[in-house]
Structure formats: structure tokens, C-alpha cells
C-alpha atoms as a PDB file:
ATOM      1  CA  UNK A   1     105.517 106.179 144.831  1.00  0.00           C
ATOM      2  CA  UNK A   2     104.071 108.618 142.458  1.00  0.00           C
ATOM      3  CA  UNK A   3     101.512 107.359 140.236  1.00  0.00           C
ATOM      4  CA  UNK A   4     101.302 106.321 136.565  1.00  0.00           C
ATOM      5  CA  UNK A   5      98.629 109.142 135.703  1.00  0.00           C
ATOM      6  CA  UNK A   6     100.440 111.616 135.317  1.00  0.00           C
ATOM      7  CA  UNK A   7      97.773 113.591 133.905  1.00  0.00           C
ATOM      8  CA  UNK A   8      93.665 113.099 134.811  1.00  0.00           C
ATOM      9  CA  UNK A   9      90.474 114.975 133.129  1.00  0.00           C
ATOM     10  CA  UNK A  10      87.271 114.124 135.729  1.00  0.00           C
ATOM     11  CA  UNK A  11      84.314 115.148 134.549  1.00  0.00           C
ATOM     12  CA  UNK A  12      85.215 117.846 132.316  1.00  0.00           C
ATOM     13  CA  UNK A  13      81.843 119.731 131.225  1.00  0.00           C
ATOM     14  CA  UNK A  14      81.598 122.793 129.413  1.00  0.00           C
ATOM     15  CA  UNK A  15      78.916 124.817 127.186  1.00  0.00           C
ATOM     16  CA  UNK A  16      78.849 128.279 125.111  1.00  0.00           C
ATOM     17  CA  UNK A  17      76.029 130.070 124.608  1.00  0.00           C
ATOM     18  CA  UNK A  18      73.669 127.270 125.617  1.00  0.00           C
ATOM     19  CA  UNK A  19      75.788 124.763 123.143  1.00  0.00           C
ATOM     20  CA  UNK A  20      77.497 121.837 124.697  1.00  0.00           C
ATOM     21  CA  UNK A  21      80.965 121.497 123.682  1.00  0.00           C
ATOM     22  CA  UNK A  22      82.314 118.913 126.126  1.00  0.00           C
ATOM     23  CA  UNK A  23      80.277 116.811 127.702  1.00  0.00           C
ATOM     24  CA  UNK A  24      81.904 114.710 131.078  1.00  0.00           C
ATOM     25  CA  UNK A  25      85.118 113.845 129.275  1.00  0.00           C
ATOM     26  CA  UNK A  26      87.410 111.985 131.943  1.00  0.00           C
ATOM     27  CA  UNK A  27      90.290 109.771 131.041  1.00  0.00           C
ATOM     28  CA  UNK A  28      94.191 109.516 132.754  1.00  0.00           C
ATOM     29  CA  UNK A  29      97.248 109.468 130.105  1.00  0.00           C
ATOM     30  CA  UNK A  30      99.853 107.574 131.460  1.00  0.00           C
ATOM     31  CA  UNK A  31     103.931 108.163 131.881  1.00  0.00           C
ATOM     32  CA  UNK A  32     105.900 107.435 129.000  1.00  0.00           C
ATOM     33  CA  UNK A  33     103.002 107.349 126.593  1.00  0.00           C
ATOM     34  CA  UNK A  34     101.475 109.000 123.742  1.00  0.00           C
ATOM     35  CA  UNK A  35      98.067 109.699 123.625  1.00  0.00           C
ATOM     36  CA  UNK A  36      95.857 110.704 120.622  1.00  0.00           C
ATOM     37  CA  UNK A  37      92.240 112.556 120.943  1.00  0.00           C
ATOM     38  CA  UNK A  38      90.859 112.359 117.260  1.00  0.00           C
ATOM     39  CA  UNK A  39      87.805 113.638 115.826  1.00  0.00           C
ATOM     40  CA  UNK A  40      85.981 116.195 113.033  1.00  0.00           C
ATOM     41  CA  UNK A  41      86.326 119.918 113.872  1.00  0.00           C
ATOM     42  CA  UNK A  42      83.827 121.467 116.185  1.00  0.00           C
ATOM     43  CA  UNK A  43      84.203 117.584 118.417  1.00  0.00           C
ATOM     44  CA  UNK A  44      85.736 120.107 121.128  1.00  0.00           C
ATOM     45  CA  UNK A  45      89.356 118.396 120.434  1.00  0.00           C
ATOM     46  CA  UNK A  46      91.340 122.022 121.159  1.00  0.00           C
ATOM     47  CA  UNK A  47      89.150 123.449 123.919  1.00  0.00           C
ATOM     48  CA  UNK A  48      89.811 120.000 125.863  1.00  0.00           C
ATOM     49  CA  UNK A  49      93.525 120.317 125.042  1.00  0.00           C
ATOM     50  CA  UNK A  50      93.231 124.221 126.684  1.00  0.00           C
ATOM     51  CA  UNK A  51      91.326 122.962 129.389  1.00  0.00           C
ATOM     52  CA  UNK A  52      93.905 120.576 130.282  1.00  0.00           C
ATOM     53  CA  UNK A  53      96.934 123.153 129.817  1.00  0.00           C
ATOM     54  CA  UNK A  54      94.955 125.496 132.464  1.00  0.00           C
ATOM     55  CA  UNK A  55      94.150 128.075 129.383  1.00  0.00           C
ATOM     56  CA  UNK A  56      90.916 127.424 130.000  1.00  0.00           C
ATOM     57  CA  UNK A  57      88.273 126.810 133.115  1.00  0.00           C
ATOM     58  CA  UNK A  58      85.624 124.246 132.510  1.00  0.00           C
ATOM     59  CA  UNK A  59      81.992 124.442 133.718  1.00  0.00           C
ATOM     60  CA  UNK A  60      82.364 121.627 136.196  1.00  0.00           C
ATOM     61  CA  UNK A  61      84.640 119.278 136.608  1.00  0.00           C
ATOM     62  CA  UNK A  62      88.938 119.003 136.895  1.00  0.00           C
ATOM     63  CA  UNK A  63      92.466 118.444 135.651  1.00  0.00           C
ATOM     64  CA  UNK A  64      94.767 116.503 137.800  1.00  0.00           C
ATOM     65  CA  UNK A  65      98.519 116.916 137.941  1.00  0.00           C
ATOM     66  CA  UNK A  66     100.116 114.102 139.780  1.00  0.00           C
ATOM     67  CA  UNK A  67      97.177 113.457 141.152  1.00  0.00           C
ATOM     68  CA  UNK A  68      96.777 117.261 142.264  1.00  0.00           C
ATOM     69  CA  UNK A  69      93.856 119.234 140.803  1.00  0.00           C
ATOM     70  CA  UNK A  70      95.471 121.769 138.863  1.00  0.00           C
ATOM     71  CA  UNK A  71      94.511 125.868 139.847  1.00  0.00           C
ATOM     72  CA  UNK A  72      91.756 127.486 138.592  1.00  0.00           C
ATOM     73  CA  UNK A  73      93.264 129.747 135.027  1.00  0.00           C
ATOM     74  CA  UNK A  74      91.179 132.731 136.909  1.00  0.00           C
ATOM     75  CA  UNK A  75      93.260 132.287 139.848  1.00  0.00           C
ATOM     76  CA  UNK A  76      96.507 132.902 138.202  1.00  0.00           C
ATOM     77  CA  UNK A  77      98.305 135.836 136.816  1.00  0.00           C
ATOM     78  CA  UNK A  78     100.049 133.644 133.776  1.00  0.00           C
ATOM     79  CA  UNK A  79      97.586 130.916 132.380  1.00  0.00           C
ATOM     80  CA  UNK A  80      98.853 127.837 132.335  1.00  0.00           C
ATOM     81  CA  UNK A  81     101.440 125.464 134.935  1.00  0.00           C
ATOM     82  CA  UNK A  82     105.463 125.490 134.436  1.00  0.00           C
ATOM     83  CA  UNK A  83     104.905 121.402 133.960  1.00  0.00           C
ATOM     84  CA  UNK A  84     102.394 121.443 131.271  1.00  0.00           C
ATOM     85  CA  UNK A  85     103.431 122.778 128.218  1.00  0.00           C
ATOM     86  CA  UNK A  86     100.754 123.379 124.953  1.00  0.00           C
ATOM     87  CA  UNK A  87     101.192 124.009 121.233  1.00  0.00           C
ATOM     88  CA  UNK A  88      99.006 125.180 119.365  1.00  0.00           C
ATOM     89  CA  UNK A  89      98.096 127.400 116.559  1.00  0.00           C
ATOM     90  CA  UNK A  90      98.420 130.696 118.606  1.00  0.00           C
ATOM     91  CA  UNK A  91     102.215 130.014 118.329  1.00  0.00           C
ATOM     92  CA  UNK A  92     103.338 132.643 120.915  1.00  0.00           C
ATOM     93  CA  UNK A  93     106.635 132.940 119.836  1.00  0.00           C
ATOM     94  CA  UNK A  94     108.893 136.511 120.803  1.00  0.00           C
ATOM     95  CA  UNK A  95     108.284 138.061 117.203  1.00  0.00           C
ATOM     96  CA  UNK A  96     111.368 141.049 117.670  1.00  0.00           C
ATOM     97  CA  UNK A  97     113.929 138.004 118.937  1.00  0.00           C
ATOM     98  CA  UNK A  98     115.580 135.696 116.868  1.00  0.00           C
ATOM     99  CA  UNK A  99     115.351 132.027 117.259  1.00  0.00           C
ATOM    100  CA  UNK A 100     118.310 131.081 119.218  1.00  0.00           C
ATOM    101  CA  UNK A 101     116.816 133.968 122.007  1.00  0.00           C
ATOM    102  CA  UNK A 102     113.329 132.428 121.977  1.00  0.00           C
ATOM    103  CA  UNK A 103     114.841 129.202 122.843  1.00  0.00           C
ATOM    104  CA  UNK A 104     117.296 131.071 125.444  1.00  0.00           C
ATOM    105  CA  UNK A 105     114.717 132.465 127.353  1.00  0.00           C
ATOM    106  CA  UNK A 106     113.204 129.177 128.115  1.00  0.00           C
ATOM    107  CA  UNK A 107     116.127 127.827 129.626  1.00  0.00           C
ATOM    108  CA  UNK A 108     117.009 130.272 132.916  1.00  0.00           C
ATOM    109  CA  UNK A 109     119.826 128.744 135.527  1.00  0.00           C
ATOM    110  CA  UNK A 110     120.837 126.645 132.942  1.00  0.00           C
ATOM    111  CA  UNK A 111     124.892 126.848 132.339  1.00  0.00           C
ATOM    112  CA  UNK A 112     126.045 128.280 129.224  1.00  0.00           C
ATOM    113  CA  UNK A 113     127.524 124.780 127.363  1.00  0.00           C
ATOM    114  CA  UNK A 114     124.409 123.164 128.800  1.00  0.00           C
ATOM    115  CA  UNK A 115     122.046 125.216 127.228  1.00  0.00           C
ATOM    116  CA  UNK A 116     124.282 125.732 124.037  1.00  0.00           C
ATOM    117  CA  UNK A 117     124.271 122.163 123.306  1.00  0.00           C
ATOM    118  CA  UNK A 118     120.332 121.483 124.016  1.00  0.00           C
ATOM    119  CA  UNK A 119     119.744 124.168 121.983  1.00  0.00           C
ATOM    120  CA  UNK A 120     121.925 123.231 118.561  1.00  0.00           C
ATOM    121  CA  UNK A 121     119.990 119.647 119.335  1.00  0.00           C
ATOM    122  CA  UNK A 122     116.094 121.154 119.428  1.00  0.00           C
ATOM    123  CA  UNK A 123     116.992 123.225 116.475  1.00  0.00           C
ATOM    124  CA  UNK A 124     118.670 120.506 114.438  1.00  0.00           C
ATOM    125  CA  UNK A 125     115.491 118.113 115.033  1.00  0.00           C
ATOM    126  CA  UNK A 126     113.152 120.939 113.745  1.00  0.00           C
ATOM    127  CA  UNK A 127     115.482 121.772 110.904  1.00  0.00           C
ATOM    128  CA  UNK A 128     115.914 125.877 112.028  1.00  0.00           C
ATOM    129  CA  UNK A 129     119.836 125.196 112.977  1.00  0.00           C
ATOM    130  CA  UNK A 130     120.368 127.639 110.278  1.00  0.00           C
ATOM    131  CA  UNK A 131     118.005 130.176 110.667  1.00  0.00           C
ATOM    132  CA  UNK A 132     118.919 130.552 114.618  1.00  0.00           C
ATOM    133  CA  UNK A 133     120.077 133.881 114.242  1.00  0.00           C
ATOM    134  CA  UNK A 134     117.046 134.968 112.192  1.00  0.00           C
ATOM    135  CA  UNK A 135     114.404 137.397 113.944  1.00  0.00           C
ATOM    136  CA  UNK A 136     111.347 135.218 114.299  1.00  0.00           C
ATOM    137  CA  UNK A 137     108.860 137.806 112.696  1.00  0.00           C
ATOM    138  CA  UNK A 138     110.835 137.130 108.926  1.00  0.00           C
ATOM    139  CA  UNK A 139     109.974 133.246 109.349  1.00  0.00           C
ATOM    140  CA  UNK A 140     107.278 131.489 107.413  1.00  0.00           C
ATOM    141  CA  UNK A 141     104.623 130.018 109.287  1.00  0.00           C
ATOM    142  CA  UNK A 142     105.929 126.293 109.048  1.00  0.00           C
ATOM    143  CA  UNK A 143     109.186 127.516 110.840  1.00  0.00           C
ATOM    144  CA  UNK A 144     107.445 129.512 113.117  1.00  0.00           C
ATOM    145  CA  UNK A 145     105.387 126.543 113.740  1.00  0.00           C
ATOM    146  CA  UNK A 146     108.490 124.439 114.297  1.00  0.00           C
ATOM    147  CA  UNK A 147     109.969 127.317 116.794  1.00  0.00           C
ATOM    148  CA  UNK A 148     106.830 126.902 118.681  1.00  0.00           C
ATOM    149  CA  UNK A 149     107.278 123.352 119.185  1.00  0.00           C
ATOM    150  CA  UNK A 150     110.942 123.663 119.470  1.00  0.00           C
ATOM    151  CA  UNK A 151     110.588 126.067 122.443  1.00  0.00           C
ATOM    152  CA  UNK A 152     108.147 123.396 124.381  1.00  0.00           C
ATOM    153  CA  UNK A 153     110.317 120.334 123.837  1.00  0.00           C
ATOM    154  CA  UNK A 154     113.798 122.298 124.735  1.00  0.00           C
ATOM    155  CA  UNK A 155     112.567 122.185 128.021  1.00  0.00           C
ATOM    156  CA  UNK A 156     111.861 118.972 128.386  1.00  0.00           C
ATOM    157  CA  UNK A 157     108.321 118.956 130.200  1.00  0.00           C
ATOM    158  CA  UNK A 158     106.337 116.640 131.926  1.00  0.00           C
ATOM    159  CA  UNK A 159     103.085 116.781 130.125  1.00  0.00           C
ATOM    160  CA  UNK A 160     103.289 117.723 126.167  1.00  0.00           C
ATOM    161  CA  UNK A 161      99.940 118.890 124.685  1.00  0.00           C
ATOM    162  CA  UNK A 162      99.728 119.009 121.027  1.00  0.00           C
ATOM    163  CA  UNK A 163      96.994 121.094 118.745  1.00  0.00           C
ATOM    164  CA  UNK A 164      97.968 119.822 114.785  1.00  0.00           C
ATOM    165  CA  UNK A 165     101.189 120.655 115.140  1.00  0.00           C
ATOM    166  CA  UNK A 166     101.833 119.066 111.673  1.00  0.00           C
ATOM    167  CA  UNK A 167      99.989 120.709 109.418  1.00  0.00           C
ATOM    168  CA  UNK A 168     102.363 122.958 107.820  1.00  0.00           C
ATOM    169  CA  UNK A 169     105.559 120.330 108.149  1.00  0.00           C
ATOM    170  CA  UNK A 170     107.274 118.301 105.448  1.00  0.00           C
ATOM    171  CA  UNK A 171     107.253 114.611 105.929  1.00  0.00           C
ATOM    172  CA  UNK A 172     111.114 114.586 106.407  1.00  0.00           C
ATOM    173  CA  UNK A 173     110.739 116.867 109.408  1.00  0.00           C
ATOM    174  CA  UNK A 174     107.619 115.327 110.757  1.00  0.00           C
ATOM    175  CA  UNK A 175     109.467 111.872 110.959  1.00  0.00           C
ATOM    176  CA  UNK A 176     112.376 113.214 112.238  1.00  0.00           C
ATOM    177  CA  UNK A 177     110.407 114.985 115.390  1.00  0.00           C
ATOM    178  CA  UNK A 178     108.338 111.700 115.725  1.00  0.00           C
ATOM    179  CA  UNK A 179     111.054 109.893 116.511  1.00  0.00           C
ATOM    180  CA  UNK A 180     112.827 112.466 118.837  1.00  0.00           C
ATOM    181  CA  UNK A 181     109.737 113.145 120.696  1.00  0.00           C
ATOM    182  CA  UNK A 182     108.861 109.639 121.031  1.00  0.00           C
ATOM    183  CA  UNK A 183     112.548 107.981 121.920  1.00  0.00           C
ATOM    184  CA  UNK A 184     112.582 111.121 124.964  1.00  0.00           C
ATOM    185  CA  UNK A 185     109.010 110.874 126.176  1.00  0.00           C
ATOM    186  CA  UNK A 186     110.412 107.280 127.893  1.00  0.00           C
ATOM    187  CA  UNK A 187     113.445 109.265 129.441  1.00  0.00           C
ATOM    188  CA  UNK A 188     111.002 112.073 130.554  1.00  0.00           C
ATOM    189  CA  UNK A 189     108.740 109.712 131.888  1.00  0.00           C
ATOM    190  CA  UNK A 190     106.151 112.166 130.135  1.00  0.00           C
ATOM    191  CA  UNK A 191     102.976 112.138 128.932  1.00  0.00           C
ATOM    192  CA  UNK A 192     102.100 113.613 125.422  1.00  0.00           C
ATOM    193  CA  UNK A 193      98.566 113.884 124.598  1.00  0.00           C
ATOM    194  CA  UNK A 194      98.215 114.935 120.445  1.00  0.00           C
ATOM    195  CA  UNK A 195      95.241 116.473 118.750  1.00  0.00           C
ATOM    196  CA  UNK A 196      94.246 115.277 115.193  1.00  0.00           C
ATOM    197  CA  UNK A 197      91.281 114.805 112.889  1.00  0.00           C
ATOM    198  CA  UNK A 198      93.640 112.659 111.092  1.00  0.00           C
ATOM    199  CA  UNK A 199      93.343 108.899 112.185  1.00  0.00           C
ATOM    200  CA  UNK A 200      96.399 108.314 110.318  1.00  0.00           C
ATOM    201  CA  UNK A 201      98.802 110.566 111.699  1.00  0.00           C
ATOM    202  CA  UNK A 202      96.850 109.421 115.047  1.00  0.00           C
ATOM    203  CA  UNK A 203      97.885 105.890 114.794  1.00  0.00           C
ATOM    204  CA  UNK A 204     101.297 106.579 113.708  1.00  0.00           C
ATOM    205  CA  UNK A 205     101.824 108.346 117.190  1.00  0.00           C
ATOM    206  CA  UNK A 206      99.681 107.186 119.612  1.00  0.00           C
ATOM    207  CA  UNK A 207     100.091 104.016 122.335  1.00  0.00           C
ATOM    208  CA  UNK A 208      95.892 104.933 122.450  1.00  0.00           C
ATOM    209  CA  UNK A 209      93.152 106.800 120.815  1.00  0.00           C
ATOM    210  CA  UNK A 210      90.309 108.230 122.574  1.00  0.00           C
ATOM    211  CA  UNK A 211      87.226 109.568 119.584  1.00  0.00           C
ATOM    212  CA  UNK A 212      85.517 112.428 120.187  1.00  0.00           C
ATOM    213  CA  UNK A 213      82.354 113.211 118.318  1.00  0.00           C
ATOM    214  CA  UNK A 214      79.781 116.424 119.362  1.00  0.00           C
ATOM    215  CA  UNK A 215      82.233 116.699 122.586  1.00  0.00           C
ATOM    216  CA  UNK A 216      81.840 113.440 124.037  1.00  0.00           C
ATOM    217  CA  UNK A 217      83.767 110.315 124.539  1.00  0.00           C
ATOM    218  CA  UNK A 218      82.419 107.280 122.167  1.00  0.00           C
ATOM    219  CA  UNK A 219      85.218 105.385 122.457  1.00  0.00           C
ATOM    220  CA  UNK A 220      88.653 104.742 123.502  1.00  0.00           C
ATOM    221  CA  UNK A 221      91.274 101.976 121.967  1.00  0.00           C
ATOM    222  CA  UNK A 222      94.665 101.157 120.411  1.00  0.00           C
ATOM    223  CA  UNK A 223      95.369 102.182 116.401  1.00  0.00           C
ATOM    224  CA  UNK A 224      94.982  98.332 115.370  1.00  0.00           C
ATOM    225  CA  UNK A 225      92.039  98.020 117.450  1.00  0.00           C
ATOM    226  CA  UNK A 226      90.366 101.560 115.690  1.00  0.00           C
ATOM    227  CA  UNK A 227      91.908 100.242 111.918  1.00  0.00           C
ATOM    228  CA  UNK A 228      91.014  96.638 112.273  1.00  0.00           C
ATOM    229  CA  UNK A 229      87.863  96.859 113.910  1.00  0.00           C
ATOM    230  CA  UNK A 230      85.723 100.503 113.336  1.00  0.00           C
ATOM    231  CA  UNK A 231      82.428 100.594 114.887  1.00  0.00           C
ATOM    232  CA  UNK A 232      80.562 102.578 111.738  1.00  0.00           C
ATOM    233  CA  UNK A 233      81.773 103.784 108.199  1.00  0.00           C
ATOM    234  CA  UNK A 234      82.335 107.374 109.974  1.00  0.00           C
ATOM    235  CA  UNK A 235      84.765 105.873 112.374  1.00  0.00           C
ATOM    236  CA  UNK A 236      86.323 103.813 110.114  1.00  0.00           C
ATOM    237  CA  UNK A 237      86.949 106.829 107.518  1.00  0.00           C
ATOM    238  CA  UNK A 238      89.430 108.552 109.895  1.00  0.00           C
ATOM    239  CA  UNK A 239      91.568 105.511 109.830  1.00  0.00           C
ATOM    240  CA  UNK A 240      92.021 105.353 105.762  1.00  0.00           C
ATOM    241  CA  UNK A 241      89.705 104.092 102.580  1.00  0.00           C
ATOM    242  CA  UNK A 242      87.301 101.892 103.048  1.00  0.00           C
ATOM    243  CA  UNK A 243      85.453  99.407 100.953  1.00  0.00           C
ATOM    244  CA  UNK A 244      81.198  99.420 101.175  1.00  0.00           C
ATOM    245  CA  UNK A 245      79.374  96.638  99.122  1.00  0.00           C
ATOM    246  CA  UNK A 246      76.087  95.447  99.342  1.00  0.00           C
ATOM    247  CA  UNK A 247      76.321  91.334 100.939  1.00  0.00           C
ATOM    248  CA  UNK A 248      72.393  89.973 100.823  1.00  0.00           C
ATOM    249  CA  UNK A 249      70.090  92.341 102.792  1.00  0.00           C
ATOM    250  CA  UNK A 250      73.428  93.675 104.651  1.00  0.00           C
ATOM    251  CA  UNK A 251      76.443  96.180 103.900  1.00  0.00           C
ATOM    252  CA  UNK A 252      79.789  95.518 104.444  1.00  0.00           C
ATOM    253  CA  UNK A 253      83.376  96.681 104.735  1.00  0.00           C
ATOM    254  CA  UNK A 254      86.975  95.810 104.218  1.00  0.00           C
ATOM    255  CA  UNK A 255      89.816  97.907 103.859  1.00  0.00           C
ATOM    256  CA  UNK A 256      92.078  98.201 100.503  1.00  0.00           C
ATOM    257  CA  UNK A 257      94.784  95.867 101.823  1.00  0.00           C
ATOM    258  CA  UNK A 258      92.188  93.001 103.217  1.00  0.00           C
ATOM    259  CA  UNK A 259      91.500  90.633 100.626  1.00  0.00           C
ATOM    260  CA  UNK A 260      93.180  87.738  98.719  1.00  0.00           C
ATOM    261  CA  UNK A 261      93.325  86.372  95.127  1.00  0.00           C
ATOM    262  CA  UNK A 262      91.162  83.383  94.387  1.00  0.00           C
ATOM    263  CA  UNK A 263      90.507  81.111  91.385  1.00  0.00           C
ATOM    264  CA  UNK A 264      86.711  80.780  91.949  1.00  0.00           C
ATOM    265  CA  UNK A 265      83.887  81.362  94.674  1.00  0.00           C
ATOM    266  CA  UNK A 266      85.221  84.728  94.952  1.00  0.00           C
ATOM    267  CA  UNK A 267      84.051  88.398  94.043  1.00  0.00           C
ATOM    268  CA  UNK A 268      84.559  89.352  90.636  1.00  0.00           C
ATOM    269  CA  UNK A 269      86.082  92.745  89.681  1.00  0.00           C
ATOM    270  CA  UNK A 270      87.074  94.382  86.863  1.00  0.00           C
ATOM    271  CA  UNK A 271      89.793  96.620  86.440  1.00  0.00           C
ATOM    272  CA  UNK A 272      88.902 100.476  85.202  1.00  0.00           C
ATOM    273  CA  UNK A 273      92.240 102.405  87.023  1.00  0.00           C
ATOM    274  CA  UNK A 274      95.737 101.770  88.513  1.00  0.00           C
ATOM    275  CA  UNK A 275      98.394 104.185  89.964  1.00  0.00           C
ATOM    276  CA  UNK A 276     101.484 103.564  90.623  1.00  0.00           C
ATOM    277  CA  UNK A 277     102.866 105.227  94.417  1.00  0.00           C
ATOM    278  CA  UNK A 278     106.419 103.889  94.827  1.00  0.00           C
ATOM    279  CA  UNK A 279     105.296 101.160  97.371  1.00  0.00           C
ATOM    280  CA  UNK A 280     102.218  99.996  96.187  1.00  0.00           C
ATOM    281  CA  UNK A 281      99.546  99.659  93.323  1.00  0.00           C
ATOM    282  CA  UNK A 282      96.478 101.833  93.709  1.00  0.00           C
ATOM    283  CA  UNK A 283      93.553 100.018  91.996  1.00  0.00           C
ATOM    284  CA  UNK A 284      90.422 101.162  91.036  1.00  0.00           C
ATOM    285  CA  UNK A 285      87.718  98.048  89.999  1.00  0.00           C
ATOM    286  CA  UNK A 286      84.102  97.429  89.616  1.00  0.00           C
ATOM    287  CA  UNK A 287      81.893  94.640  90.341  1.00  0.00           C
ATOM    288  CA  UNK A 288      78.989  93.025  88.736  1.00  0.00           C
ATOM    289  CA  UNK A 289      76.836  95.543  91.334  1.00  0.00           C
ATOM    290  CA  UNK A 290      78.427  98.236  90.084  1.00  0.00           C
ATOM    291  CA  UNK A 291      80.153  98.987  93.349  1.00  0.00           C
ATOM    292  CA  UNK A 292      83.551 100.664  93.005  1.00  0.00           C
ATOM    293  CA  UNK A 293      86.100  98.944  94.586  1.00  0.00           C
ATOM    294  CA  UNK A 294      89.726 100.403  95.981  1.00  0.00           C
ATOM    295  CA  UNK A 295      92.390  97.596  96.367  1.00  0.00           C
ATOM    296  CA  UNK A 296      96.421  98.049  97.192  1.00  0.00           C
ATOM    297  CA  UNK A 297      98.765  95.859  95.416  1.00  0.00           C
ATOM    298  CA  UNK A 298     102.462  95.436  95.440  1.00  0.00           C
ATOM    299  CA  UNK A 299     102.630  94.539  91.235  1.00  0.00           C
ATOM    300  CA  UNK A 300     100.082  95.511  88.463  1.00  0.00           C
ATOM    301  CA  UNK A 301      96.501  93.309  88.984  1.00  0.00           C
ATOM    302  CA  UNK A 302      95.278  91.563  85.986  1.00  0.00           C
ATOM    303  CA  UNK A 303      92.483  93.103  83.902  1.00  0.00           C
ATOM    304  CA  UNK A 304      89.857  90.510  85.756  1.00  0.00           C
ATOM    305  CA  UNK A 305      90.424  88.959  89.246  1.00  0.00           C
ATOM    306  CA  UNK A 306      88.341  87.103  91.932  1.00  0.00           C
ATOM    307  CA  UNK A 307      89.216  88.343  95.702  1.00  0.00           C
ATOM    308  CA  UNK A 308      87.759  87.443  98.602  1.00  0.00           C
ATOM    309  CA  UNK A 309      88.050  89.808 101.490  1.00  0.00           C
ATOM    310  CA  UNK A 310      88.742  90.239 104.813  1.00  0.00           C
ATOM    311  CA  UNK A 311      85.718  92.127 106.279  1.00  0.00           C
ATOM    312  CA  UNK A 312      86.066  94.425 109.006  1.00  0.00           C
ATOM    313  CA  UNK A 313      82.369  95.951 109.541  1.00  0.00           C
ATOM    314  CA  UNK A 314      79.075  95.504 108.637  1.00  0.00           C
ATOM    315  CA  UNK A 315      75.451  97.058 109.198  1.00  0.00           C
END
């Protein structure tokens, strides 16, 4: 019986001119399941992602495929392993073909209908169905962006490695490939592992989060666990706002949702701002301290309220 893991990193070192940029990063990312590896740019989030597509050799340690160490990228005349396929910004798309081709060319053997019909489906869930005919090199970035990921997921592949593919996507077509890639990555039995500095879009996709800061591991838990319980203001800030007010000698935190209305014993704000986001209140209020304070409401808050919140952090 084959294992869960599809996918291992053991000890995965590497440095650059005498500067560490991973630093013995090992974790497994299980069948079926999205993982997320978040962090601030220059954590070593894409070279880990490269290392793990074979694009890349470490300075010591391995990649696993089905519990198989993966072949040295030196060793090979293509980087990279026909299971494994990796987005990123390098979109490595055939410039002089047109869309429908680059999506062709991915699917050899396969009989004509066959590939016909998995082909109108990719390009329907990344909105190009209309362009498919159009030679790649007269498409926007976003679209080529969405060809790139098109051209992984048409071929359905065991491990899915993701470098912000989002950036350049509307929220319309970013929901609409969540839900695709998710709902197949159980039918795959796949693994998807997604790179992000935003905690947000992390815990919107992820089944677990691993946080990389200065190339190393610090910590590795579910979205609630990350949202509801941040081990520092730094973490925390990936995740959303975050409320910081002085308590006695110690600082605290609570999020913009975590409080509730009170008549007395409570913190007293004032209101100084309010915007209205179609489904909620953003409200901007001051205490005695002069602390600014961010709350979410669903209807308008009065001019003065007490709240007493739900802390998540302190120092």
C-alpha cells in the first residue's frame, strides 16, 4: 500500500554566496491535501518550491516521491519529473502557438474527443475558452498566467506546486479555480503545495500552513489555529488586522471581529471613521489611551460604545 506522503523534503539545506537561504526544512504533504508555505519575500518560499519540483539541487539534503528520493536536476537532461508539475512566474508557455496547441502538446496518446473535451473544461475554468485560438505571445500577462496554470492542471498531476499564481487574477476567476482545483485534488489523490506571503489567501486554500521566516521552519498549523492563536504581532499580521493596546504593564491583541458590546466594565471607544464594504462595517475608534482601534460590524456602531474583547495574544 503506497503511502500517504506523497511528497517528503528531509533536510533540505541550501546557501548562496555564504547566505543561508534554507536552513533543514523537512515536512511530508499528504494525498488529497492542500498545503500552504507562507512567509515575507527573501523567507526562501520559491527556491524551496524549485527544490521540490527538481529545478533546483539543494546543498544537502532530499525530495521524496512516493517515498523515492527524487534524481539529482544535474543528472537530467529536462529539469524537473513528469509527476511533479510547478508554476511559477517564469510561465514557460510556447509563445509562437496559440492556446488550444499549448494545451495539446501536453496531452500526447490521448484520443482526440478525450483531449477535446479536457481541454474546453481547463480553458473554461481559467476563463481563455475564447481566446483558444489566440497565439500566446498577444496575451496579457494575467492570461498568460492562467495558460500557465491551465497547462499544469490539464494534465492532471500528482504533485501541484504553486509560486503566487494569483497575483494578476480577478476574484471571479480565482474562486472559480479554487474550487476546481480543490474538488479534483481528492479524485487525483494529489498533493498541492501553494506559495504565498498572503496569510489570507493561505487560509482560504490550505488543509495546513507551514511559516517560513529567514529560510527556516518556525512553525507549522491549521488556518484557525495561525488566525486564532498567532505566536507574535508579525505572525499574526499575515493572517489580517490586528488590534495592539496597552493592558497594565502588558500588550495585547484581538482581532477586528473579537469583541462584544457591553453596558459597563468594558473598554470605552469613540468613534472617529466608518466604511461601509457590502458585508460589513469598517470602524475606526479611539480609546481613552489614545490607541486606535479597528472593529468589523454588520450595522453602523453608535458614536460611543463599551466592548470587551476576545484576546488572542499578548507580550
Amino acid at each position: 500500500m503506497l503511502s500517504d506522503n506523497l511528497l517528503e523534503t528531509q533536510n533540505i539545506t541550501l546557501s548562496y554566496n555564504e547566505r543561508l537561504i534554507l536552513s533543514d526544512i523537512s515536512f511530508a504533504a499528504n494525498s488529497g491535501k492542500c498545503l500552504a508555505i507562507l512567509g515575507q519575500s527573501g523567507a526562501g518560499k520559491s527556491t524551496l518550491l524549485k527544490i521540490m519540483a527538481g529545478h533546483l539541487n539543494p546543498d544537502s539534503g532530499r525530495v521524496l516521491f512516493r517515498g523515492i528520493p527524487l534524481k539529482d536536476p544535474r543528472e537530467q537532461l529536462i529539469r524537473g519529473h513528469q509527476e511533479i508539475k510547478l508554476v511559477n512566474q517564469d510561465f514557460d508557455l510556447d509563445m509562437f502557438h496559440n492556446v488550444e496547441e499549448n494545451l495539446k502538446i501536453r496531452l500526447p496518446g490521448y484520443v482526440e474527443n478525450v483531449r477535446n473535451q479536457l481541454i474546453e473544461e481547463i480553458l473554461d475554468v481559467v476563463d481563455l475558452a475564447k481566446h483558444a485560438k489566440q497565439q500566446v505571445k498577444y496575451l496579457s500577462g494575467g492570461e498568460q498566467q492562467r495558460l500557465a496554470l491551465a497547462r499544469a492542471l490539464v494534465q492532471e498531476p500528482d504533485v501541484l506546486l504553486l509560486d503566487e499564481p494569483f497575483v494578476h487574477l480577478d476574484a471571479g476567476v480565482r474562486l472559480r479555480i479554487e474550487h476546481f482545483v480543490k474538488t479534483r485534488l481528492k479524485s487525483w489523490n494529489s498533493v498541492l503545495v501553494l506559495v504565498t506571503h498572503d496569510g489570507r489567501e493561505a487560509m482560504a486554500w490550505a488543509d495546513e500552513i507551514i511559516f517560513l521566516h529567514e529560510g527556516k521552519i518556525v512553525r507549522r498549523d491549521s488556518p484557525q489555529a495561525f488566525y486564532e492563536s498567532p505566536s507574535n504581532k508579525n505572525e499574526a499580521l499575515h493572517f489580517g488586522p490586528i488590534n495592539e493596546i496597552q493592558f497594565g504593564s502588558k500588550i495585547k491583541y484581538f482581532r477586528p471581529h473579537a469583541y462584544h458590546i457591553v453596558d459597563d466594565f468594558g473598554m470605552m471607544l469613540t468613534l472617529q471613521n466608518r466604511k461601509f464594504l457590502g458585508t460589513h462595517y469598517e470602524n475606526w475608534l479611539i480609546n481613552p489611551q489614545n490607541e486606535h482601534i479597528l472593529l468589523y460590524s454588520q450595522a453602523e456602531l453608535p458614536t460611543q460604545i463599551r466592548i470587551q474583547p476576545r484576546y488572542v495574544g499578548e507580550k
